[in-house]
Protein backbone atom coordinates (compact mmCIF):
# COMPACT_ATOMS: atom_id res chain seq x y z
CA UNK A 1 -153.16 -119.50 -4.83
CA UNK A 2 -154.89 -121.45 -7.63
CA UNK A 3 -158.32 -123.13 -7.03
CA UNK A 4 -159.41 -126.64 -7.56
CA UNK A 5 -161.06 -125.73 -10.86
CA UNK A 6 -157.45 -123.87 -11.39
CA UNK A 7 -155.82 -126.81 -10.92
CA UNK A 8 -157.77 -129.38 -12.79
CA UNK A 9 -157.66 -126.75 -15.85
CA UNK A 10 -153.83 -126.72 -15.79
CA UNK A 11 -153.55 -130.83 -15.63
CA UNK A 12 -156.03 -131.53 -17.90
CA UNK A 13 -154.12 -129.00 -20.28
CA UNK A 14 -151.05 -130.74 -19.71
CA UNK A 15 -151.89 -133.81 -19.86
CA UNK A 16 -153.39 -132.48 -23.80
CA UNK A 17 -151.00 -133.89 -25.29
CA UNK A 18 -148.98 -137.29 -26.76
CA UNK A 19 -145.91 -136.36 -25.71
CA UNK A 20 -146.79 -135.39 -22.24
CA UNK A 21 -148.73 -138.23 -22.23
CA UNK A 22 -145.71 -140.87 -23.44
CA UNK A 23 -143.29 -138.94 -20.31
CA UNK A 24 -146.12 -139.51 -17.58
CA UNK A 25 -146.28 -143.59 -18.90
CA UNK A 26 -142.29 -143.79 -19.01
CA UNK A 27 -141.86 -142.39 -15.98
CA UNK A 28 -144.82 -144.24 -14.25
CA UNK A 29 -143.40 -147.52 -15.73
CA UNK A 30 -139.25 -147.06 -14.80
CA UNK A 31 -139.52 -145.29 -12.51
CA UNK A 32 -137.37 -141.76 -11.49
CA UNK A 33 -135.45 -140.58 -14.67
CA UNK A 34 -132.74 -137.60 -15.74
CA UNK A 35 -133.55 -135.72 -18.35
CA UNK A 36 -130.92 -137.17 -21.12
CA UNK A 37 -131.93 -140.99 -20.34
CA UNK A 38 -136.12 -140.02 -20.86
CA UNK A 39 -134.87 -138.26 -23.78
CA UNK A 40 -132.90 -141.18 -25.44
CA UNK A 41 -136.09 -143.49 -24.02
CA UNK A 42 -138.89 -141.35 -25.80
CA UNK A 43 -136.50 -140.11 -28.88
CA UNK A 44 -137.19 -136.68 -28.26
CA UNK A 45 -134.51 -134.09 -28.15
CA UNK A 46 -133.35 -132.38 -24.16
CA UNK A 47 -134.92 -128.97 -25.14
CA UNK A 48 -138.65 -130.20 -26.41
CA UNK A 49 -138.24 -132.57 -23.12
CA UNK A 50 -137.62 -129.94 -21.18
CA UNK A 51 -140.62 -128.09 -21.94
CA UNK A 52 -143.12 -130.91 -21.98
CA UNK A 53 -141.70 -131.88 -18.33
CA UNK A 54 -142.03 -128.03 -17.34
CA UNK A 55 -145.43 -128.26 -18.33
CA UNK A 56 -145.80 -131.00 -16.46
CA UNK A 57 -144.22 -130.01 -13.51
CA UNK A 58 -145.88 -126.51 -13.00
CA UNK A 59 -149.30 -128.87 -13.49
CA UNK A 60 -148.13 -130.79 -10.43
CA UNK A 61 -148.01 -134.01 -12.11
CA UNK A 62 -143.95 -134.59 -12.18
CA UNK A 63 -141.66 -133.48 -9.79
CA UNK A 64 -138.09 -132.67 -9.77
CA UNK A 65 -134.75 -133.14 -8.03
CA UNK A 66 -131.60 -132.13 -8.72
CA UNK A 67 -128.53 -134.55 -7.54
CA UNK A 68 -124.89 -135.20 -8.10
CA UNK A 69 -123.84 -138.21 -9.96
CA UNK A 70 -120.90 -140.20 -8.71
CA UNK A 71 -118.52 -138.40 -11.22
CA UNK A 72 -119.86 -135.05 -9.96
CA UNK A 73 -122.33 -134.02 -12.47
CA UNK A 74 -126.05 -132.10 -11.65
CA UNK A 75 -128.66 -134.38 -12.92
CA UNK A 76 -131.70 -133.17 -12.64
CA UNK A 77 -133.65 -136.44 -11.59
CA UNK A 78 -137.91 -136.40 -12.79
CA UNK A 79 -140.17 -138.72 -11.27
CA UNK A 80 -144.53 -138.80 -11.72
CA UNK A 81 -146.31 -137.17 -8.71
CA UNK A 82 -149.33 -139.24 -7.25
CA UNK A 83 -152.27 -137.40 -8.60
CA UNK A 84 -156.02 -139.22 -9.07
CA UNK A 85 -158.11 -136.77 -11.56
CA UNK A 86 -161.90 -137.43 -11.00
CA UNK A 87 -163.86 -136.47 -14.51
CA UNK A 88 -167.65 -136.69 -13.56
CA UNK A 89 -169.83 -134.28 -14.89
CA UNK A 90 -170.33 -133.34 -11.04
CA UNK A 91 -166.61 -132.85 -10.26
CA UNK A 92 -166.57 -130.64 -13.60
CA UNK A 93 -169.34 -128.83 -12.15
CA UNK A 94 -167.71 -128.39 -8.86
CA UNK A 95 -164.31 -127.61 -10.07
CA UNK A 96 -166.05 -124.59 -12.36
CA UNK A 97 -167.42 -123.22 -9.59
CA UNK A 98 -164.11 -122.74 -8.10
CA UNK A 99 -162.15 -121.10 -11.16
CA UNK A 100 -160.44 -117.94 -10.59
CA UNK A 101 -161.31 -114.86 -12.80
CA UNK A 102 -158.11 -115.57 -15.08
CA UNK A 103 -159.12 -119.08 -15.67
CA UNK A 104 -162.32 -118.48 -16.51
CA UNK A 105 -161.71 -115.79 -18.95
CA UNK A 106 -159.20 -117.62 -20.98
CA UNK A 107 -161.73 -120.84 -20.76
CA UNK A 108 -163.98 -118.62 -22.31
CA UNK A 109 -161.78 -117.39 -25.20
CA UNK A 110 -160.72 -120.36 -26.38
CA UNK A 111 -164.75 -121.55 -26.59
CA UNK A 112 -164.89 -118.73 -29.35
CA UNK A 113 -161.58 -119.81 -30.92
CA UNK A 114 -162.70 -123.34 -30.52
């Protein structure tokens, strides 16, 4: 089960980026979206989407829901999840106590690659 330093780590990556950043504000703005109508929105192609939104998702910050159109196609519908990231240095220093092992060590290994 990931901690709270776990799980800021894995939004804060997410979020690390413009194109993640553009599908949060699209979907935040119109609301619950399929994957080829944010696509055509943000003119980015399905596949690179797709990633960026699995990203996303396994961050907690989208979720996902797969429906039937009227015509009988699977849309998979993507909508943002509330979420309210607190950045103080004291909730950086909180959340750091709380990393697992794995975090922690690949935290570390960017700071020499960094």
């Amino acid at each position: 089960m990931p901690t709270d330093g776990d799980l800021l780590l894995a939004a804060l990556s997410a979020l690390a980026n413009p194109h993640r950043l553009r599908i949060v504000a699209a979907l935040r703005v119109k609301g619950r979206s399929y994957v080829s109508q944010l696509a055509r929105e943000l003119g980015i192609s399905r596949p690179l989407l797709h990633l960026h939104l699995r990203k996303l998702e396994d961050a907690g910050l989208v979720t996902s829901r797969m429906e039937l159109s009227p015509d009988g196609k699977a849309l998979n519908f993507f909508e943002v999840a509330p979420f309210d990231i607190a950045l103080t240095p004291e909730e950086i220093a909180a959340a750091v106590r709380t990393l697992s092992a794995t975090a922690a060590n690949l935290a570390s290994q960017g700071d020499k690659h960094g």
